[in-house]
Protein backbone atom coordinates (compact mmCIF):
# COMPACT_ATOMS: atom_id res chain seq x y z
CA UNK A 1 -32.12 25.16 -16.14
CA UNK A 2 -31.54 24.62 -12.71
CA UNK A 3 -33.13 21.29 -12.63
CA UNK A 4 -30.61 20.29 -15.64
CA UNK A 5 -28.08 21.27 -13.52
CA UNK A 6 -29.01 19.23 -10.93
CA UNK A 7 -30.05 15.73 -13.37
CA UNK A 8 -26.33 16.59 -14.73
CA UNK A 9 -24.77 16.46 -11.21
CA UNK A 10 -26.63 13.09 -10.29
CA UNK A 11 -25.54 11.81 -13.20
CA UNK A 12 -21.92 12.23 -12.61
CA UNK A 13 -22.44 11.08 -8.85
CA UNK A 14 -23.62 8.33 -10.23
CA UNK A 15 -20.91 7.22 -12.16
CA UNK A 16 -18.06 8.79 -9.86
CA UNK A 17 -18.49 7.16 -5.60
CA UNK A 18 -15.89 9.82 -4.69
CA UNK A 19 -18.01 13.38 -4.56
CA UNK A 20 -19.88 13.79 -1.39
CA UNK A 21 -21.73 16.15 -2.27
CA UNK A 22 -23.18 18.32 -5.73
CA UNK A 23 -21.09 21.02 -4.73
CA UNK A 24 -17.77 18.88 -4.81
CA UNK A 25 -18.80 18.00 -8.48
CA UNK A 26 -18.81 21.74 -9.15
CA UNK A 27 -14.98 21.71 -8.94
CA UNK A 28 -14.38 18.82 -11.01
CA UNK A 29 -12.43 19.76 -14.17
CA UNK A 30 -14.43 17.63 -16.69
CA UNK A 31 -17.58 19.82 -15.61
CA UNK A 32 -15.90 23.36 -15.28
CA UNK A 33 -14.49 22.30 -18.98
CA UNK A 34 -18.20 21.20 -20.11
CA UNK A 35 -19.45 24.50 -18.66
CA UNK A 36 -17.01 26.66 -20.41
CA UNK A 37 -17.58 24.09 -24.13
CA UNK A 38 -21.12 25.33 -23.78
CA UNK A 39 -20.46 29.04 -24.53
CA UNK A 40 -17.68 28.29 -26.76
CA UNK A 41 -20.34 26.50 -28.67
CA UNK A 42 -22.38 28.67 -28.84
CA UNK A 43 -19.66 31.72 -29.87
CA UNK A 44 -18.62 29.07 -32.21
CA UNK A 45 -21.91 28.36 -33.91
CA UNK A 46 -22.63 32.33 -33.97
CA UNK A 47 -19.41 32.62 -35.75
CA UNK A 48 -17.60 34.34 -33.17
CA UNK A 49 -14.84 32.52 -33.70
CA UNK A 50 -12.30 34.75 -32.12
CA UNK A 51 -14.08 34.73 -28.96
CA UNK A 52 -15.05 30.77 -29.08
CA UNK A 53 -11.20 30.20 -29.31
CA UNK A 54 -10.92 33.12 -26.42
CA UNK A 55 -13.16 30.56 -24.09
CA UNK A 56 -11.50 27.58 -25.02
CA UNK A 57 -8.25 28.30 -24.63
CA UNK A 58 -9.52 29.89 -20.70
CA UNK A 59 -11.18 26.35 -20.16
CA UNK A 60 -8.07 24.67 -21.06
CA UNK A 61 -5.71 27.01 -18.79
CA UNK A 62 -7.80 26.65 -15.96
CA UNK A 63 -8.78 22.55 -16.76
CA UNK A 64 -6.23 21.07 -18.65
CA UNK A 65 -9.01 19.72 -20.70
CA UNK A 66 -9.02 20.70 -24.57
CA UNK A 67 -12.24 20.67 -26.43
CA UNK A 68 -12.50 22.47 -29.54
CA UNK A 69 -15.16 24.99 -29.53
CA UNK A 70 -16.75 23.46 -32.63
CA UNK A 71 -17.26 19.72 -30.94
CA UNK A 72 -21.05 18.63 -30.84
CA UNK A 73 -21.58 17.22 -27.11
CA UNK A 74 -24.83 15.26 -25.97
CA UNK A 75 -26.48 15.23 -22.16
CA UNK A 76 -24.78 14.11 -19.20
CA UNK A 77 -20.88 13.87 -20.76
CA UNK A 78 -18.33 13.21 -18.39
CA UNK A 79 -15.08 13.32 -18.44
CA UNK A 80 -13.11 12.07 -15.44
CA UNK A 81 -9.98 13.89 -13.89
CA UNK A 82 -9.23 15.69 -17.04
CA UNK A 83 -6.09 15.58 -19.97
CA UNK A 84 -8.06 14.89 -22.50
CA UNK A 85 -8.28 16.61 -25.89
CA UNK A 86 -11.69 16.74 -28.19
CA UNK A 87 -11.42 17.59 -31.88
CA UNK A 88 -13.46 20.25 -34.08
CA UNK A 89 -15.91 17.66 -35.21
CA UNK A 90 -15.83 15.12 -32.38
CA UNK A 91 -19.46 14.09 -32.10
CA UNK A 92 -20.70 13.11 -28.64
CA UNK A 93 -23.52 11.72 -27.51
CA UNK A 94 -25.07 11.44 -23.93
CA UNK A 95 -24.36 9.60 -21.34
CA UNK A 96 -20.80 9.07 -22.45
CA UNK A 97 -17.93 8.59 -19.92
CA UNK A 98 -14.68 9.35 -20.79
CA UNK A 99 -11.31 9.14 -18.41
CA UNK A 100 -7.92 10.64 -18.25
CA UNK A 101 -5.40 11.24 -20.75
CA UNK A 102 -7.97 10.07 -23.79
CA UNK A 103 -7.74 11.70 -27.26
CA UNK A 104 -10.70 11.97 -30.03
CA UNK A 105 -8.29 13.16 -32.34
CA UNK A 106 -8.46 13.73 -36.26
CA UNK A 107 -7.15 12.92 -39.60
CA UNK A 108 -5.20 14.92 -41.86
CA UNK A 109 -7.08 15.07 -45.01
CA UNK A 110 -5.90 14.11 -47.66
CA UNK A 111 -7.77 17.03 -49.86
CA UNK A 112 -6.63 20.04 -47.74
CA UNK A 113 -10.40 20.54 -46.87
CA UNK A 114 -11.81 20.29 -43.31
CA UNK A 115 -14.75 18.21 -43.62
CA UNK A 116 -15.81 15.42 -40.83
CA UNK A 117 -12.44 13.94 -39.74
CA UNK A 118 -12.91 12.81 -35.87
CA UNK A 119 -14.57 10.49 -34.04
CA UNK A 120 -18.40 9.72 -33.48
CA UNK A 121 -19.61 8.38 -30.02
CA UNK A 122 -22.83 6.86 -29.71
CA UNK A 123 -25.12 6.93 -26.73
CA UNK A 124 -23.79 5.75 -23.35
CA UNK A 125 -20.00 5.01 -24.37
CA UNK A 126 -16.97 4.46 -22.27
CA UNK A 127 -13.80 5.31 -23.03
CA UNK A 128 -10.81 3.97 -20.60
CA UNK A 129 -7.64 6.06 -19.69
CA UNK A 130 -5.23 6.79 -22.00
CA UNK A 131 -7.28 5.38 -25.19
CA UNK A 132 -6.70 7.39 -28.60
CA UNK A 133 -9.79 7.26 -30.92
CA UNK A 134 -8.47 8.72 -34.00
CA UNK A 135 -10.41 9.45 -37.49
CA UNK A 136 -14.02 9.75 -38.64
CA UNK A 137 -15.48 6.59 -37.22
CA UNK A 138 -17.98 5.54 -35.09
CA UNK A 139 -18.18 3.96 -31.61
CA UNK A 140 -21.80 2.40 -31.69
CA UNK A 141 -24.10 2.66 -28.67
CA UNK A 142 -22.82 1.08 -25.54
CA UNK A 143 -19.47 0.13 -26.84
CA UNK A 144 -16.77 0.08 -24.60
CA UNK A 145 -12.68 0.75 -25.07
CA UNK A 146 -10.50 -0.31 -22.70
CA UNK A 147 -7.17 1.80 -21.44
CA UNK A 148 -4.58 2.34 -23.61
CA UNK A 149 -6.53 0.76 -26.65
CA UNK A 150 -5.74 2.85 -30.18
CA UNK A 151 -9.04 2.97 -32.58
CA UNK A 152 -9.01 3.68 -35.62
CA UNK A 153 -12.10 1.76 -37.15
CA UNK A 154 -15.63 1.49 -36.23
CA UNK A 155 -16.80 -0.18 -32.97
CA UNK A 156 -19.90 -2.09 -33.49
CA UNK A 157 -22.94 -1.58 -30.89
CA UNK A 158 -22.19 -3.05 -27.98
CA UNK A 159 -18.79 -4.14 -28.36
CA UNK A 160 -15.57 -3.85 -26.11
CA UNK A 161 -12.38 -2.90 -27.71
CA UNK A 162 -8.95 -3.95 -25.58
CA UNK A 163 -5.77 -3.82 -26.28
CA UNK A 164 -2.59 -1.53 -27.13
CA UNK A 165 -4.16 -2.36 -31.29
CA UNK A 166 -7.48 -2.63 -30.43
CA UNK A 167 -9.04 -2.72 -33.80
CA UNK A 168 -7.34 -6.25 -33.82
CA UNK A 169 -9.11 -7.47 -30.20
CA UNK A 170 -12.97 -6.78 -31.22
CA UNK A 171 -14.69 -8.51 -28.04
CA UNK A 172 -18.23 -8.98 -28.90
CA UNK A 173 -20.53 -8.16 -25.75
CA UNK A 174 -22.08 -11.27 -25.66
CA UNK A 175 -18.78 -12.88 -25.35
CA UNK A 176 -17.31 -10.04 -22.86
CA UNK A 177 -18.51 -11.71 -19.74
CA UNK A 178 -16.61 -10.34 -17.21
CA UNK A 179 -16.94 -6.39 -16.29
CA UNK A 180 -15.26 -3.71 -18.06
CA UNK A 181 -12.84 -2.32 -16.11
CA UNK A 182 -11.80 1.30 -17.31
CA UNK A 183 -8.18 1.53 -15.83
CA UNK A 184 -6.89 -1.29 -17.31
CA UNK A 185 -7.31 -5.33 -18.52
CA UNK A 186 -10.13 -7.35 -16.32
CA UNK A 187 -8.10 -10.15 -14.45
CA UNK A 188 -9.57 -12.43 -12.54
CA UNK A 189 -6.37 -13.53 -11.50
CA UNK A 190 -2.71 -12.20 -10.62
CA UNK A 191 -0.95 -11.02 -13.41
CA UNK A 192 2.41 -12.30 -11.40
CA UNK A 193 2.59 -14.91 -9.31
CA UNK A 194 3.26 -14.85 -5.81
CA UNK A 195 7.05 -14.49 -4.66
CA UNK A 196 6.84 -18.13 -2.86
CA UNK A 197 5.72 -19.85 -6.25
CA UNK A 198 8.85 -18.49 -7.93
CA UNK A 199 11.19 -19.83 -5.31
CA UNK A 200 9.12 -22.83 -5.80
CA UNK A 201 9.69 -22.88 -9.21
CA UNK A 202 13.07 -22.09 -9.10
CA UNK A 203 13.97 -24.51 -6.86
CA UNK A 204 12.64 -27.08 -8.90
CA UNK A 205 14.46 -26.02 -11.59
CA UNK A 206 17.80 -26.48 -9.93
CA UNK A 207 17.24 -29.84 -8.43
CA UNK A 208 16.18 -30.93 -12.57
CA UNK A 209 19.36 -29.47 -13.45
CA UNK A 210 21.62 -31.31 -10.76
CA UNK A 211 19.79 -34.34 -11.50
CA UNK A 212 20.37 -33.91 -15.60
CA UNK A 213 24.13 -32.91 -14.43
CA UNK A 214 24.32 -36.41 -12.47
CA UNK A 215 23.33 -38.62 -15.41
CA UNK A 216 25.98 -37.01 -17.71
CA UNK A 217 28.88 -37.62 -15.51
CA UNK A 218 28.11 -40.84 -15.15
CA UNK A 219 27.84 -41.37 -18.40
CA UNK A 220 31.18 -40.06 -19.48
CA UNK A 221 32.68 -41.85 -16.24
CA UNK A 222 33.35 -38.79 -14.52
CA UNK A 223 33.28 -38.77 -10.71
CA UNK A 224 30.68 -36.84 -8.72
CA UNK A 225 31.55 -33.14 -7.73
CA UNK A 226 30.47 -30.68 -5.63
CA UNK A 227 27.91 -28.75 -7.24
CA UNK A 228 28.50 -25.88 -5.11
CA UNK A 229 26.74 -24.30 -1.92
CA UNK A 230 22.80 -24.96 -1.99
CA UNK A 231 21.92 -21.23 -2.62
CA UNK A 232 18.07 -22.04 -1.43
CA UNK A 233 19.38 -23.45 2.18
CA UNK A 234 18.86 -21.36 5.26
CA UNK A 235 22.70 -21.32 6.09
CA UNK A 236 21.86 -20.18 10.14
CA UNK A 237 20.55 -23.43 10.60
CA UNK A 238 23.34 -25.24 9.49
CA UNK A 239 25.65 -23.70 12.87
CA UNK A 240 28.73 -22.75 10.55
CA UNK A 241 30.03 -19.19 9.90
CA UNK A 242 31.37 -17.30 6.96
C-alpha cells in the first residue's frame, strides 16, 4: 500500500514541476479528494449509501472538488487545483489528467431511469481547464481536449479536441503537430500584434486616406484644405505651444 502511495505521488510529480517534495503533494486538493472518493467508493459499492454521500459531501467541503461516490476511477488520476465535478457513472481510467473548473457531467434521460449517462475516459487522457464533457461518450486513449472545449460526442484514440464547440474542431493526432497546451490554444505566434505595428498600421491608413481625399478635390475642382493637425507628429519637436 505504501509503495502505491508512493508510485501515485511520482506520478503526479511528474506531471505537476511545482511540488518539491511528496509531502507537498499530500496537500493538494485533487489527491485529498481522490483519497476521500476511495472510501466513498467503497461505502458506495457496499450500499452504504448514506454514509458514501456523508464522505463526499466532507471531500467536497474541505476540496471543492465533487465526485460522486458512485464514479469508477483508474490508477494515477489527477486532477489539478481542483473545481471540478465527476458524475455517478463517470468512468476513469489511469493515468488521466484533468485541470480546473472541468465537468464530466450527465444527461437527463429521457426514460426517467438512471442507467450509464456520463462520460468514459480512456487510458492516459487530458482534459484542459474549464472543458465540459457531457453525456455517455467516450474519450479514446490518449485523446486530448483543450480549455474551454464542450464535448458532447466521442473522441477518437488519439485525437485533440479544441475549441469553444469542439465536436466541430476534431484535430487528428497525426495532424496536431504542435504540443497540447492545457490552459488554452497553442500559438506559435502573438495573438495581438505589437503596439508599434498598430501605429504603423494606422498611420498608413491615414496617409491612404489623405491621399484618396486629394484626388477627389481635385476632381470636383475644389481647392486643397487643411486636413487638420497630424495627430501621429511629436508636437515638442515642432517648438510651438498650446
Amino acid at each position: 500500500m505504501f509503495g502505491n502511495l508512493i508510485a501515485y505521488l511520482d506520478s503526479v510529480r511528474a506531471r505537476d514541476p511545482a511540488p518539491r517534495s511528496r509531502w507537498e503533494i499530500l496537500l493538494y486538493p485533487g489527491v485529498l479528494a481522490l483519497g476521500l472518493h476511495k472510501v466513498a467508493h467503497w461505502l458506495f459499492e457496499a450500499r452504504m449509501y448514506f454514509l458514501a454521500r456523508f464522505v463526499n459531501h466532507f471531500s467536497r467541503w474541505l476540496t471543492a472538488i465533487d465526485i460522486h461516490p458512485g464514479a469508477t476511477i483508474g490508477k494515477n488520476f489527477f486532477i489539478d487545483h481542483g473545481f471540478t465535478v465527476i458524475g455517478e457513472t463517470a468512468e476513469i481510467g489511469d493515468n488521466v489528467t484533468i485541470y480546473q473548473c472541468v465537468t464530466l457531467g450527465g444527461t437527463n434521460p429521457t426514460s426517467g431511469q438512471g442507467g450509464k449517462r456520463h462520460p468514459t475516459l480512456c487510458d492516459n487522457v487530458i482534459i484542459g481547464s474549464g472543458a465540459q464533457v457531457i453525456g455517455p461518450i467516450t474519450v479514446g486513449e490518449r485523446a486530448r481536449v483543450g480549455a474551454n472545449a464542450v464535448v458532447t460526442d466521442d473522441v477518437p484514440e488519439g485525437a485533440t479536441m479544441i475549441g469553444l464547440k469542439a465536436r466541430s474542431t476534431l484535430v487528428p493526432a497525426e495532424e496536431w503537430i504542435r504540443e497540447f497546451i492545457p490552459y488554452g490554444t497553442p500559438c506559435d505566434e502573438p495573438c495581438e500584434p505589437a503596439p508599434s505595428e498598430r501605429v504603423q498600421v494606422l498611420e498608413t491608413e491615414v496617409q491612404l486616406l489623405r491621399e484618396e481625399l486629394a484626388e477627389m478635390r481635385k476632381a470636383l475642382g475644389k481647392p486643397e484644405a487643411d486636413d487638420g493637425p497630424d495627430l501621429f507628429s511629436d508636437t515638442r519637436k515642432s517648438g510651438t505651444k498650446r
